[in-house]
Each structure stands twice: as C-alpha cells, then as structure tokens.
Protein backbone atom coordinates (compact mmCIF):
# COMPACT_ATOMS: atom_id res chain seq x y z
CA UNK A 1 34.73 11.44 -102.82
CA UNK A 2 31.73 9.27 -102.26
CA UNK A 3 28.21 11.42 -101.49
CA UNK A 4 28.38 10.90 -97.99
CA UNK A 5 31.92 10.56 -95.97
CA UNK A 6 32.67 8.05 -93.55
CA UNK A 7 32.76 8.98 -90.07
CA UNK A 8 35.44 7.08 -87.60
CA UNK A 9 34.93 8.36 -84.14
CA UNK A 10 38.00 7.89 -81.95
CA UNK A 11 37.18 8.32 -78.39
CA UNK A 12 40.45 7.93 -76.13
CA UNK A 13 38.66 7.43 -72.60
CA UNK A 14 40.38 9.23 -69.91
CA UNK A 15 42.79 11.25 -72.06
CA UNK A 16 43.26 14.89 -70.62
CA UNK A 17 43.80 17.73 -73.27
CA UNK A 18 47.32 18.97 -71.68
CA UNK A 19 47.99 15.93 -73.01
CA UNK A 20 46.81 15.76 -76.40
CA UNK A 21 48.44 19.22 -77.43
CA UNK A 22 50.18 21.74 -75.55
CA UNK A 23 53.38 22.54 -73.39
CA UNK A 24 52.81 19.77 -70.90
CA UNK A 25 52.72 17.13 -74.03
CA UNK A 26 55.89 15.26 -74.06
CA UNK A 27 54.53 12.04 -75.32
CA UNK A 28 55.54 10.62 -79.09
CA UNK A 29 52.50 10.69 -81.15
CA UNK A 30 53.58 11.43 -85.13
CA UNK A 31 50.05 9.52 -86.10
CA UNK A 32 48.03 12.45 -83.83
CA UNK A 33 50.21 15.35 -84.89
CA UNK A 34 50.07 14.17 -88.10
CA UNK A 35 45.90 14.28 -87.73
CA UNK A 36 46.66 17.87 -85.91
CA UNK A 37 48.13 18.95 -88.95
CA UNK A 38 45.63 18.05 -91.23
CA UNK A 39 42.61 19.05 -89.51
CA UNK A 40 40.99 22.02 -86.78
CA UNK A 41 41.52 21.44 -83.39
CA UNK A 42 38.99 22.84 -80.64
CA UNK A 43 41.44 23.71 -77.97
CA UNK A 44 38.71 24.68 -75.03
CA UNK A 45 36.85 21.23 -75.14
CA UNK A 46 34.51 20.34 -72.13
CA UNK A 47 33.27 16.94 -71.65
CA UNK A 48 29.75 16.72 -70.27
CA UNK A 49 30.24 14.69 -67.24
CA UNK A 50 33.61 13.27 -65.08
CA UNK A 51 32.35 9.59 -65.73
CA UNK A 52 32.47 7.47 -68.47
CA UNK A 53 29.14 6.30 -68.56
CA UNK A 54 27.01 9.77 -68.42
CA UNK A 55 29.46 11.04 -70.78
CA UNK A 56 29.55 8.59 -73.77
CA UNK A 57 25.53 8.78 -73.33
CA UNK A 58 25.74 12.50 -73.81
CA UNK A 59 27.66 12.28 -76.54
CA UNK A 60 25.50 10.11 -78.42
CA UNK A 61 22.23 11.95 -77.45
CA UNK A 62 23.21 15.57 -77.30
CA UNK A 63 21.91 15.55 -74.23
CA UNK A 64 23.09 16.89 -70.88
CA UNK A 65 22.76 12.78 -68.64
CA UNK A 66 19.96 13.86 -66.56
CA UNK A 67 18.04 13.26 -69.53
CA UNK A 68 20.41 10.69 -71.75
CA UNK A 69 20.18 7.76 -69.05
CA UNK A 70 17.68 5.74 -67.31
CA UNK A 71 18.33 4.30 -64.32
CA UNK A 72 17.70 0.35 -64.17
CA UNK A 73 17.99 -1.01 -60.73
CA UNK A 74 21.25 -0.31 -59.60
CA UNK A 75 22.63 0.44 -63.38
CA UNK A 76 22.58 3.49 -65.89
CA UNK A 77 21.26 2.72 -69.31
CA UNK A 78 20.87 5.31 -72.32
CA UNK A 79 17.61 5.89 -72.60
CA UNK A 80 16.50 4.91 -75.95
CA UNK A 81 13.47 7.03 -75.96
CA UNK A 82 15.75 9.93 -76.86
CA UNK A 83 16.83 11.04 -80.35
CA UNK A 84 20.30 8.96 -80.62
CA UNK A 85 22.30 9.91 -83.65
CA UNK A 86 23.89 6.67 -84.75
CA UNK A 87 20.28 5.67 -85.22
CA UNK A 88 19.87 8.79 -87.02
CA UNK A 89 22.79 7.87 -89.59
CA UNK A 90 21.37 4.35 -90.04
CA UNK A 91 17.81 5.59 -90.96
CA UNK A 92 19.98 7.79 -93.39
CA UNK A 93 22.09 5.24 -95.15
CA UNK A 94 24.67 4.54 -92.96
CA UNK A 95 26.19 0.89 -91.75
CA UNK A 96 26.93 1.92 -88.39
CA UNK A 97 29.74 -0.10 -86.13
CA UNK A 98 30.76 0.41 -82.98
CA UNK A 99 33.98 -1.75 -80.84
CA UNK A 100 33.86 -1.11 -77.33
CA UNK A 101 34.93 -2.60 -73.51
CA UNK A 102 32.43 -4.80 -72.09
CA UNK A 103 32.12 -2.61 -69.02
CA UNK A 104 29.65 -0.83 -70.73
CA UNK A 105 28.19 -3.24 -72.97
CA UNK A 106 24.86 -2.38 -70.49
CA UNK A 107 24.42 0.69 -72.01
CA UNK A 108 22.87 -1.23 -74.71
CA UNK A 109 24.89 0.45 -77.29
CA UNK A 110 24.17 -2.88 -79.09
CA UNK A 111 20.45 -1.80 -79.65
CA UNK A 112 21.96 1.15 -81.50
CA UNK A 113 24.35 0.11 -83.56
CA UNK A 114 24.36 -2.40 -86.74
CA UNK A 115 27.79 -4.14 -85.38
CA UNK A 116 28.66 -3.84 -81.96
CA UNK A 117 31.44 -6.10 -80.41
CA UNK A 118 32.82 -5.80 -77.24
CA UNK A 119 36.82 -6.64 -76.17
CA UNK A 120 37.38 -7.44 -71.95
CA UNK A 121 39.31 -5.55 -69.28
CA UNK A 122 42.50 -7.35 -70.54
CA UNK A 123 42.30 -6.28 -74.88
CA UNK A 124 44.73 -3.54 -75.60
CA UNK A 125 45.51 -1.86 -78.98
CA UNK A 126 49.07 -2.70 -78.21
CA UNK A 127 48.01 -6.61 -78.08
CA UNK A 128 45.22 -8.10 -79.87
CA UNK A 129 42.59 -5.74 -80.12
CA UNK A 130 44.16 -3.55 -82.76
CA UNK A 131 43.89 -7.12 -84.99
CA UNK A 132 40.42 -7.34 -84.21
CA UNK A 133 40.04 -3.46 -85.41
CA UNK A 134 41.95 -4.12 -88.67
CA UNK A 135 39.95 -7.48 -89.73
CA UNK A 136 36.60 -5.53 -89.67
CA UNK A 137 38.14 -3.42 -92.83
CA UNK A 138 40.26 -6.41 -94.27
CA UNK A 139 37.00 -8.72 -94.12
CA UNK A 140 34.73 -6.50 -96.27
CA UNK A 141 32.86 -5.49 -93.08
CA UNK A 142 33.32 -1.86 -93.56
CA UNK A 143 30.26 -0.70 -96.22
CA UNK A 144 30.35 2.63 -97.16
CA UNK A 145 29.12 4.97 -96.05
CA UNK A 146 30.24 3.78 -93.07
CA UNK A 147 30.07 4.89 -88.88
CA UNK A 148 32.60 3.25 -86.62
CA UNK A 149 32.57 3.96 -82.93
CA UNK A 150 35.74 3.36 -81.40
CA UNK A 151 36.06 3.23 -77.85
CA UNK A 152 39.93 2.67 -76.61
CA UNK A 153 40.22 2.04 -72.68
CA UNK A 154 43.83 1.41 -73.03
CA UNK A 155 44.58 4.55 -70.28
CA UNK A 156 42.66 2.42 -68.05
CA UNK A 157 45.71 0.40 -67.45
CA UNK A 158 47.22 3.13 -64.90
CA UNK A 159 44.43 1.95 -63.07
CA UNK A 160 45.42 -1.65 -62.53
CA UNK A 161 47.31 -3.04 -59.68
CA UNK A 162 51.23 -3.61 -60.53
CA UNK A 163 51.15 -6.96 -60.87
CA UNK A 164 48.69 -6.51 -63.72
CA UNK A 165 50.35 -3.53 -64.71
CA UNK A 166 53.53 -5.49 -65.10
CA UNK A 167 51.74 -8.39 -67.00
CA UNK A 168 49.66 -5.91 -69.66
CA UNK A 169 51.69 -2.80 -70.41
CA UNK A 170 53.14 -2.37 -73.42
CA UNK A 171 56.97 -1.95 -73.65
CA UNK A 172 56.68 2.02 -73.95
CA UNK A 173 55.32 2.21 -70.52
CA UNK A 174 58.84 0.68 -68.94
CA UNK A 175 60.67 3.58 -71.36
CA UNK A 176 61.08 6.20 -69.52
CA UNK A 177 62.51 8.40 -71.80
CA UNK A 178 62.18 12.19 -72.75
CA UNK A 179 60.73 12.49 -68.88
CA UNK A 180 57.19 11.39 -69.93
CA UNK A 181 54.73 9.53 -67.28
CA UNK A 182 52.94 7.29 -67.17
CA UNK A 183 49.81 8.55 -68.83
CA UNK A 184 51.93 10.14 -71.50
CA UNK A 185 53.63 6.56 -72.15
CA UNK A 186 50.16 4.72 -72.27
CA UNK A 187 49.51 7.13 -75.20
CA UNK A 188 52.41 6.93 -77.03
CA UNK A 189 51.96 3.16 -77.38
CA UNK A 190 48.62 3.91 -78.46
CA UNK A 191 49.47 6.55 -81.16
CA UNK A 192 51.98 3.39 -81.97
CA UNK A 193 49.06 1.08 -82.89
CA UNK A 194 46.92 3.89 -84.28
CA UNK A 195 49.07 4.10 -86.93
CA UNK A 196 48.36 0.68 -88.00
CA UNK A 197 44.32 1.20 -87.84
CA UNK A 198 44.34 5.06 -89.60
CA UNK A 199 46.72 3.54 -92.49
CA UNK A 200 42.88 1.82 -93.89
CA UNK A 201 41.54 5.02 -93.57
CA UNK A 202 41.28 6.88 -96.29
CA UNK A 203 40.86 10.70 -95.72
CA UNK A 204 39.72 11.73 -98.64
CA UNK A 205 36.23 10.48 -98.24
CA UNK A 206 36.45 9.68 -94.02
CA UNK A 207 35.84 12.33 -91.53
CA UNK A 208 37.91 11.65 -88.11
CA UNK A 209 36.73 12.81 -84.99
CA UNK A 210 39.68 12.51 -82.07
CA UNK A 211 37.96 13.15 -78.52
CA UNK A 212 37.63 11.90 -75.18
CA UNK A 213 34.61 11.08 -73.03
CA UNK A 214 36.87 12.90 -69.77
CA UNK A 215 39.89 13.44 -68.54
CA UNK A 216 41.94 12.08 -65.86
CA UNK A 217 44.43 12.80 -62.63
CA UNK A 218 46.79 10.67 -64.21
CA UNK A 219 48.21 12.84 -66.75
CA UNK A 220 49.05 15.31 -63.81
CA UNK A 221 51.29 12.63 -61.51
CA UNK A 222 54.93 13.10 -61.71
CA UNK A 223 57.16 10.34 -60.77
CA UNK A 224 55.99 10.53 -56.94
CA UNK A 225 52.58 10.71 -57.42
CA UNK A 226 52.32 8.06 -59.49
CA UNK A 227 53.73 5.63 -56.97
CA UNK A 228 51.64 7.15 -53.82
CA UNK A 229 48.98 6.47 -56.23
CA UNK A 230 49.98 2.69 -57.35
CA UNK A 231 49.72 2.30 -53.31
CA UNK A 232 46.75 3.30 -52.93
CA UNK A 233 45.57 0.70 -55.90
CA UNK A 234 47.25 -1.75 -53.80
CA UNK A 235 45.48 -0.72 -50.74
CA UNK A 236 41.95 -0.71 -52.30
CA UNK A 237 42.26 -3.63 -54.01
CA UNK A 238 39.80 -6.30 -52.94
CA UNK A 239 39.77 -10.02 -53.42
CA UNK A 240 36.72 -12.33 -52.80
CA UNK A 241 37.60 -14.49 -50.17
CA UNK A 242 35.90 -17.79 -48.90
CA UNK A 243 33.15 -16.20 -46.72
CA UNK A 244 31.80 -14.53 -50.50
CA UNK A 245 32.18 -17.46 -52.57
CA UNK A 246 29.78 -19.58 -50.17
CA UNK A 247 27.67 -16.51 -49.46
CA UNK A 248 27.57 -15.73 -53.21
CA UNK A 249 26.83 -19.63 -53.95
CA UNK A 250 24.34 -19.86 -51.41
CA UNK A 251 22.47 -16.85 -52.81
CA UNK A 252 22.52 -17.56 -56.89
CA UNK A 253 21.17 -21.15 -55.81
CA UNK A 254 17.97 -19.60 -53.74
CA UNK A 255 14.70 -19.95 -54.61
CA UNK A 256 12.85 -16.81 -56.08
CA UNK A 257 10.83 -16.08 -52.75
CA UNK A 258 14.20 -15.37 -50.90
CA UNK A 259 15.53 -13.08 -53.41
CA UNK A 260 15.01 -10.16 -51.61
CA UNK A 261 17.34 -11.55 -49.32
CA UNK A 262 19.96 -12.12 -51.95
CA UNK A 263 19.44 -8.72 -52.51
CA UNK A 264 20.37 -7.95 -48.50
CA UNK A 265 23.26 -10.26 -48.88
CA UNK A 266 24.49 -8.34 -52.14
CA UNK A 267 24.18 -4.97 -50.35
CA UNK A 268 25.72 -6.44 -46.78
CA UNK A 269 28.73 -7.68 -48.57
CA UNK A 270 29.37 -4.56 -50.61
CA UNK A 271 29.16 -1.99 -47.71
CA UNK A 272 31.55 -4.53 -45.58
CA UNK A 273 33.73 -3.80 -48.64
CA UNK A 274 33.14 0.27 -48.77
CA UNK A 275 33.56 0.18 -45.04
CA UNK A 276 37.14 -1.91 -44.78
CA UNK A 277 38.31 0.32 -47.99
CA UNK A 278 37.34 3.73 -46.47
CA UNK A 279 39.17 2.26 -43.01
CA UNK A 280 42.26 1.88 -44.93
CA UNK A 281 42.26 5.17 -46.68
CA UNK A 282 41.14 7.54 -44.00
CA UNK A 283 44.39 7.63 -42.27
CA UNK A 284 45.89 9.03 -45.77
CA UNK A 285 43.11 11.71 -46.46
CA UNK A 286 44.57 12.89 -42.88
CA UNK A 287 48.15 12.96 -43.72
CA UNK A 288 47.98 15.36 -46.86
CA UNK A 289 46.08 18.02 -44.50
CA UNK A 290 49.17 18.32 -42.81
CA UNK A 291 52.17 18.02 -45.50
CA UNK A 292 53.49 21.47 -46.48
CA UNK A 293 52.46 20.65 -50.62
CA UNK A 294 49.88 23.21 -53.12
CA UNK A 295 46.52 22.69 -52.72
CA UNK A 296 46.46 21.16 -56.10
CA UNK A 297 48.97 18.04 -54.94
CA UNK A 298 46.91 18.22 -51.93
CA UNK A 299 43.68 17.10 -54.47
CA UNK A 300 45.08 14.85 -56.56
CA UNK A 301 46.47 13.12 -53.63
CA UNK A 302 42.71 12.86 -52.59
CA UNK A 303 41.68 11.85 -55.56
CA UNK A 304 43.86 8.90 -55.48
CA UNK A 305 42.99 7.70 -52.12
CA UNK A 306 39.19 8.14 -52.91
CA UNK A 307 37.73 8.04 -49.33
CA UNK A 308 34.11 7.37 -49.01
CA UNK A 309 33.91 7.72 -52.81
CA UNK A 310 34.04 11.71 -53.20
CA UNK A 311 36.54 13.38 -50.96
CA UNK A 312 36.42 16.29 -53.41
CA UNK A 313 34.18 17.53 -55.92
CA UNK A 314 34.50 15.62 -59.63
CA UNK A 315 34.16 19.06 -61.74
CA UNK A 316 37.64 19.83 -61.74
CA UNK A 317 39.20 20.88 -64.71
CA UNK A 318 41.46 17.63 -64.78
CA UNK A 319 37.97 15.54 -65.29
CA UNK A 320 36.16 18.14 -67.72
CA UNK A 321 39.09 19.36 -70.34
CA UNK A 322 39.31 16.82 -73.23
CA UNK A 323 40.49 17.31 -77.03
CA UNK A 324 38.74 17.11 -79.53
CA UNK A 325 39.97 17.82 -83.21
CA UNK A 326 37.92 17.07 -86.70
CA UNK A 327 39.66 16.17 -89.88
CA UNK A 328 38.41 15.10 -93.53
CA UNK A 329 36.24 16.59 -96.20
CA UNK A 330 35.46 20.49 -95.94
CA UNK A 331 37.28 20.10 -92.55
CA UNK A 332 40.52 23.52 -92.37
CA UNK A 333 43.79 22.29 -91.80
CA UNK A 334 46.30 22.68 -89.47
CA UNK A 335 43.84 25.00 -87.45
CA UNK A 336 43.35 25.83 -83.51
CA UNK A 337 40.15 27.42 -82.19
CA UNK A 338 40.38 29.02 -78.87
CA UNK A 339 36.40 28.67 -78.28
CA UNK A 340 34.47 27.13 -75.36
CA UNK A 341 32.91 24.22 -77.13
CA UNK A 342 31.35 20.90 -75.36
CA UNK A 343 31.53 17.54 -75.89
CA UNK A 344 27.26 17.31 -76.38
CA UNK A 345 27.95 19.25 -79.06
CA UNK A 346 29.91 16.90 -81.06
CA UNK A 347 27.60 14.77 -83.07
CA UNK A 348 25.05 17.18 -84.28
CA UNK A 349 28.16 19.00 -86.00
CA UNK A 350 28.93 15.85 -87.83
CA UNK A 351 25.22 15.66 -88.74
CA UNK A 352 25.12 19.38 -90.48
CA UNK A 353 28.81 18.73 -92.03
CA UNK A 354 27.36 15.20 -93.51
CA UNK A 355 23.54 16.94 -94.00
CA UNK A 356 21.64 14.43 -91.79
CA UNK A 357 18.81 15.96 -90.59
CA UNK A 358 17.82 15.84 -86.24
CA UNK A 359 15.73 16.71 -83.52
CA UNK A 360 17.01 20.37 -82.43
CA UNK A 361 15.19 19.97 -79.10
CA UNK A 362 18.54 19.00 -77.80
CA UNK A 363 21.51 20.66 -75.31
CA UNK A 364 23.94 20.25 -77.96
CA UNK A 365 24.28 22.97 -81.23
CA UNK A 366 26.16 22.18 -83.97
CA UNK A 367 29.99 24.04 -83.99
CA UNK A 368 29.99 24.64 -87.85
CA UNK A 369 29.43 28.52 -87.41
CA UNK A 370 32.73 28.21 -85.20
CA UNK A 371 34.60 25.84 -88.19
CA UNK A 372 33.50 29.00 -90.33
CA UNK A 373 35.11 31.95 -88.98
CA UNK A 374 32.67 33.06 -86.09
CA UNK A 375 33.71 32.99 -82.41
CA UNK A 376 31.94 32.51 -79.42
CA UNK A 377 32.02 30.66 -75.96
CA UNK A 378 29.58 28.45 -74.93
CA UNK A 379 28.77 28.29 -71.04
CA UNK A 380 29.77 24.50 -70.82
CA UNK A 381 27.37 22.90 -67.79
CA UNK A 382 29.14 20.87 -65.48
CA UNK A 383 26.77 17.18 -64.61
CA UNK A 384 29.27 15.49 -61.91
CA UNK A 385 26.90 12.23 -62.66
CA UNK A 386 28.46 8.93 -61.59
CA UNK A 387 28.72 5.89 -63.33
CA UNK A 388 26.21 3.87 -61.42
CA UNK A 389 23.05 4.98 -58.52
CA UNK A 390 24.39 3.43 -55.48
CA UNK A 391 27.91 5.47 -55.78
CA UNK A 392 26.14 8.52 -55.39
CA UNK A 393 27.12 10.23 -52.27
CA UNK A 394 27.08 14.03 -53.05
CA UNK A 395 25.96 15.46 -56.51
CA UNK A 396 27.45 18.63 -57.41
CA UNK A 397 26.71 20.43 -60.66
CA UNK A 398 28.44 23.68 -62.07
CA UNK A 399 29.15 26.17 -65.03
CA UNK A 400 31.85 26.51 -66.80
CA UNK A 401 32.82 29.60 -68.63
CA UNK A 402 36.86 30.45 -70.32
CA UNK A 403 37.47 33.37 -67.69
CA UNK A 404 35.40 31.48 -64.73
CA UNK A 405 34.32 28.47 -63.13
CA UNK A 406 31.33 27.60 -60.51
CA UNK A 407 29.92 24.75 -59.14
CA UNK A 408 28.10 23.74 -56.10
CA UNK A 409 26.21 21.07 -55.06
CA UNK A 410 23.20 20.43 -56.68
CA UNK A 411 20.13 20.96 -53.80
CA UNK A 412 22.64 23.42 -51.89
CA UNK A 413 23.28 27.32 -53.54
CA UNK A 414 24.50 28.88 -50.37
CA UNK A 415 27.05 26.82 -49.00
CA UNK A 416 29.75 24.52 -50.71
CA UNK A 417 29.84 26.74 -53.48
CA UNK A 418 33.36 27.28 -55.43
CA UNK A 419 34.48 29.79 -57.99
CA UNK A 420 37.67 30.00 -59.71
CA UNK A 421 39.29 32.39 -62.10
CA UNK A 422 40.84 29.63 -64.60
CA UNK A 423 42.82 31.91 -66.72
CA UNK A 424 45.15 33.20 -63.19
CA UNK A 425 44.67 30.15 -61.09
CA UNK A 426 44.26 27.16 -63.94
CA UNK A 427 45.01 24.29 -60.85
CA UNK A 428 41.72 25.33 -59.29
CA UNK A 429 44.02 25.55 -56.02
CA UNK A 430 42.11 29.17 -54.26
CA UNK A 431 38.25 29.51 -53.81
CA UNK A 432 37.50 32.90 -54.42
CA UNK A 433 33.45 32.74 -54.06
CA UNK A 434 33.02 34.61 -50.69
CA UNK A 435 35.43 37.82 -51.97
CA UNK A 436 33.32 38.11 -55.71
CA UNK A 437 29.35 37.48 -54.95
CA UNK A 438 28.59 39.69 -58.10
CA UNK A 439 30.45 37.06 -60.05
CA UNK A 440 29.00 34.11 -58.12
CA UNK A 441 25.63 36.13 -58.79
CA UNK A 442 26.17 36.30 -62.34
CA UNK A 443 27.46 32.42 -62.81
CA UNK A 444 24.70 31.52 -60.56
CA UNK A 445 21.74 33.25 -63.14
CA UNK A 446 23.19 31.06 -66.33
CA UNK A 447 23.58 27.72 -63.66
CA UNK A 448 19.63 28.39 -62.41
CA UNK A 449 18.84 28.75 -66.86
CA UNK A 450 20.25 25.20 -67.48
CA UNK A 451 18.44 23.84 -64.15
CA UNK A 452 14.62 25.18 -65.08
CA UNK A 453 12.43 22.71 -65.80
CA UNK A 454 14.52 20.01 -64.75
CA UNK A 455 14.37 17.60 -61.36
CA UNK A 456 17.63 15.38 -62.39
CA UNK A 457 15.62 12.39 -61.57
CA UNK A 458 16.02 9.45 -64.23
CA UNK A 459 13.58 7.40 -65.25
CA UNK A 460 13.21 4.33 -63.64
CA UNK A 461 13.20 0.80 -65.43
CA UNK A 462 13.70 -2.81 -64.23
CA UNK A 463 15.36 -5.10 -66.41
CA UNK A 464 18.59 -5.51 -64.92
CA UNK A 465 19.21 -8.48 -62.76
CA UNK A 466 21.35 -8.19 -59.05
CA UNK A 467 24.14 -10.62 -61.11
CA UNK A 468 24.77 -8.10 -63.93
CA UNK A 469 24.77 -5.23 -61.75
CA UNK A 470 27.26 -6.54 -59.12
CA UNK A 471 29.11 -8.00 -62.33
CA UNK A 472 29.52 -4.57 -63.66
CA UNK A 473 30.77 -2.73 -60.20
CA UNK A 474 33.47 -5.12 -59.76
CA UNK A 475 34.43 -4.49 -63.96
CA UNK A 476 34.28 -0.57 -62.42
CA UNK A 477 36.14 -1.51 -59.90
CA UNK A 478 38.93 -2.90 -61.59
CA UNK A 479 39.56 0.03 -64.50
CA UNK A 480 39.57 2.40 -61.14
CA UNK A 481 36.11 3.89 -61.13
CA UNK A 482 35.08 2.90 -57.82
C-alpha cells in the first residue's frame, strides 16, 4: 500500500438512501453491494442542504452554505476564502481531479482542483462519459496519490421532458422489470457503467467514498406518479420564442450605457416566464387539496407541480436522507452504523483517516470515533438554501435529530413551524408542533445554538456577467431545478 491512499469520491446527485440500501431498494446494483460488502455504511446520512449547489459547497468546506458560498450577482459561488479541503490535499501531496456537469462549472471548482473537466446536460455514464472517465486512468493522468471528484448527474434525466427522455435513456430505463421505477432504473444503468470505472480501481491502496449531495421525490413515484409528474415537465417546459430571440439580440448588441436596461429586459422576460408557468400549475396545486390521497402523495404531487417555486417546505426527509458508505484501507467491512451523521462531515473524516492536517474552526467533525466503536447522533441542521438568489421565495431552516424533526422558517419561530416524530410517522405526513411545545421547546434551544452569531447573509461579489447567469438558470432549468 502506497503511504498515502487514493481517494475517489463518488457523488450520485439526487440519489435518495431508500434507494441505495434498504427494503424499498429493488434496483440491480452487484458493483454497489459489492462496495456494501466491503466497506461501513452510515445508514442515518443527512445532506446539508436540498440543492445541489449549497450542498456540494458544504461538502467541500465543512461548512454549513451560509458560510461556504458567496453570492455573485444573481449566482452562488464557493467562497474561496474558506478552508477547502481538496486544496488542503494538494498542499499535502496530492494530484487532485475532479469531472463534473457544466451546470456548476461557476462554482469555480476549477480554481480548486489540479484537473477539472466538465461533460454537458446531454453526457451520461451509460454513453460517452464513462469513456472520458476511463481515459484519465488509461492515459497516465491518474498520479498517485491521487483525488478524483466525481460528480454523476445521470438521475437528472427523470427530469427531462419525454422526448429527451426517449432520445437519452439508457435501455434499463424501458425494462421494467422486478417492479423498479424509474429512479431505481436510472441507477441500475449506472451501477452498470460503474463497474467499468471501479474495475481501475484498486482497493488496496484507494479509499471510496459513495454519497450524494441530496435526495430526490423521484425515488418515491410509483407508476402514476411518475407520469402526473412527466406532465407537469411537459407543462413547465419553456421554449424561447421569436419575441426573445430579437429581445435577447437587441440587448447583447447594446452599448454599455444601456445595460441596465438589458438588465430590465433580462428580469421582464424571466418573470413573464415565472408568471405563465405558475398560471399553468395553479389549477393542479388546487386539485390535490381535494383528492381523497395521504398527505404524503398530496406533497410529492406538489413538489412536482412546483407552483411559485416552493409550494412546500424543501427539508423533507426525501431531500435530506442520502447514503453514504466508506471503503479501502483501515476502512471495517461489511458494516452498518445506525448514527446520525452529516454530509459536512464527510471530508474532514477522510483527512484524519489519510492524516492531513485542517482548520477545526469548521461545522463538520470528523466520524472516525463512530468508524471505531463509539455511538452518538449528531443534531444534523437543516439549510433549505437554493441553488441561485433570485429563486428565493421563503427560506426555512430546521434540526434534525433520529427520534425528531423541526423546522421553520428562518425570520419566523412562532408560526409555520413543523415537528415530526420520524421513527412513527417517517412520510412526514402529521404536524404535531401545537400538541408537544416542550419538544418544540427543546428542538428550538439546539436550532437557536447553530443560528448564534450568524445573519445568513453571503458575501457579496461581482464578477458574474447577466449572460452567464441567465445561461446557468435555463441549464437549472432543464435538469428540473427551477
């Protein structure tokens, strides 16, 4: 074994933990269960925030995204003022990679690692991107010791309309076999092509980290919901017609002093858009109050539809459970802990496994007394942060312990507040705040800890130009974020 193991980070975004292990798995994955077998699985994963970009920054700063991101005009960015461990394993030796989706190429994850390459909306491990991940370790590209960040959006194709769908799925997700969905057939095509990318790895000297940056609805559709929710893909789908183009042309050609009205135009355009989408959806938001279904099909229906952007809260347990499961050197096999971990706290245990020193004025601890034999929860705070300023309508924030949830929103502590008791009620489906106050009380003292000392306003830089920024909703748009 070399001196210092490789690290391959596998984050799956949008992949729910029912999903990864558990009675509600019926997806084919022998290259993940093989991985489950051979390394210690955290079963009580929480991610840090219910959108991609807070989370992944979070992960990579151990740091709850109040504090990981600054906010550039009408974009998040990490903020690279912050401690950010792949920089920390570069100044300690390591040749740090990193292949990602160009939808967040703006978190300038380029500025932090050695190699970073992005793939578009349309790469899939099941088509050419898997190539592209193999010729970085046929090529000699791969010196040890070596990090490789690898971000798979290939769940993101539920979110497509079904012509795409149709175009870019692989052939698992027209098998409908063993009575699997749709999310579970997405990820048994991609345990398919993982196969091909982990047979390079060798595990004797590589340490594999399987995780997610959130969860997703998805996973919960059965055969119904998924097609009241390709409808509703269909409904808010948008097209730029003729009136854009010209508008669009008109503005890009303008001098400087009219920019602020190219700003005006930007903003017109996008809230005729918001306004004409939210039109169309209402009427279904409506509907499900009457239909005789759980309060839980009730939600997800909601979800789907997306009215005005936040019809219900984002800290849901569907958003906020993810796996996450270590394997390699000095890592126990074919173990299962049952402890309340977080996602934050991720990359400082690779740094105390690995001995890289870090900053411990962090939100993140490392798990390794856990991976040892101890046991203990820890209160998991819930950030529902968005993935860019201007679709922030309602922030709500929350803590998250194994017997209990709570969450609120953020500048409001008396009313909108939810509690559930996860371990009898695990949908979420029945508030029971107003009949236990002592509880509410108690969750309320640790949420009030985490908030001291911080407002939850970012920074505020200006680099980022109107064209990126409207680029980047529309890439949003299109994987199903907005």
């Amino acid at each position: 074994m070399v001196s210092k193991p490789n690290v391959l980070f596998l984050l799956l975004d949008g992949l729910r933990a029912d999903k990864f292990l558990g009675e509600k798995k019926s997806s084919i994955t022998p290259n993940l269960d093989s991985l489950l077998e051979k390394g210690t699985y955290f079963s009580q994963a929480v991610a840090s925030a219910s959108g991609t970009i807070p989370a992944v920054s979070s992960i990579m700063t151990s740091l709850y995204s109040h504090k990981a991101l600054v906010k550039d005009n009408n974009l998040y960015r990490i903020n690279t003022k912050n401690q950010n461990f792949p920089l920390e394993f570069k100044k300690n030796g390591y040749n740090t990679h990193a292949t990602y989706q160009d939808v967040i190429s703006f978190l300038n994850l380029n500025k932090i690692f050695d190699d970073a390459s992005g793939y578009d909306n349309y790469s899939f491990l099941w088509k050419d991107l898997t190539d592209e991940i193999l010729n970085k370790f046929d090529n000699n590209m791969m010196q040890e010791p070596w990090l490789y960040y690898l971000h798979l959006y290939d769940l993101h194709i539920l979110s497509f309309i079904h012509a795409e769908r149709k175009k870019h799925a692989p052939d698992e997700f027209f098998d409908k076999k063993m009575n699997m969905n749709e999310h579970e057939r997405i990820v048994s095509a991609i345990d398919r092509s993982l196969g091909r990318i982990l047979a390079k790895i060798d595990l004797e000297k590589t340490l594999i980290i399987v995780t997610a940056d959130h969860g997703s609805e998805s996973g919960a559709y059965d055969e119904e919901l998924e097609k009241i929710n390709a409808q509703n893909i269909e409904r808010r789908f948008h097209k730029d017609g003729t009136s854009f183009k010209i508008a669009h042309k008109i503005a890009v050609s303008s001098p400087t002093f009219l920019h602020p009205f190219r700003k005006k135009l930007s903003f017109y355009y996008s809230e005729k858009i918001r306004k004409n989408t939210n039109k169309k959806m209402k009427p279904i938001i409506q509907s499900v109050e009457t239909q005789n279904i759980s309060n839980y099909r009730k939600r997800l229906i909601k979800q789907s539809a997306r009215f005005s952007g936040d019809v219900e809260s984002p800290l849901y347990d569907d958003r906020f459970r993810i796996p996450l499961l270590f394997v390699g050197p000095n890592i126990p096999s074919g173990k299962i802990l049952s402890s309340q971990v977080r996602s934050i706290d991720i990359f400082p245990t690779i740094a105390e496994l690995i001995g890289i020193p870090y900053e411990k004025n962090i939100d993140g601890q490392s798990l390794l007394p856990i991976l040892n034999g101890e046991k203990y929860d820890i209160p998991a705070f819930l950030d529902g942060a968005v993935n860019a300023p201007k679709f922030i309508s309602k922030e709500w924030i929350g803590i998250r312990l194994p017997a209990y949830k709570y969450f609120r929103l953020k500048n409001n502590s008396k009313n909108d507040s939810y509690l559930f008791d996860l371990k009898n009620d695990p949908n979420e489906e029945h508030n029971i705040a107003n009949k236990n106050m002592d509880i509410v009380t108690k969750m309320e003292d640790i949420l009030v800890k985490y908030l001291s000392g911080h407002s939850f306003k970012h920074e505020e830089i200006h680099e980022s130009s109107d064209e990126e920024a409207k680029r980047v909703e529309k890439e949003l748009q299109k994987l199903g974020y907005v």
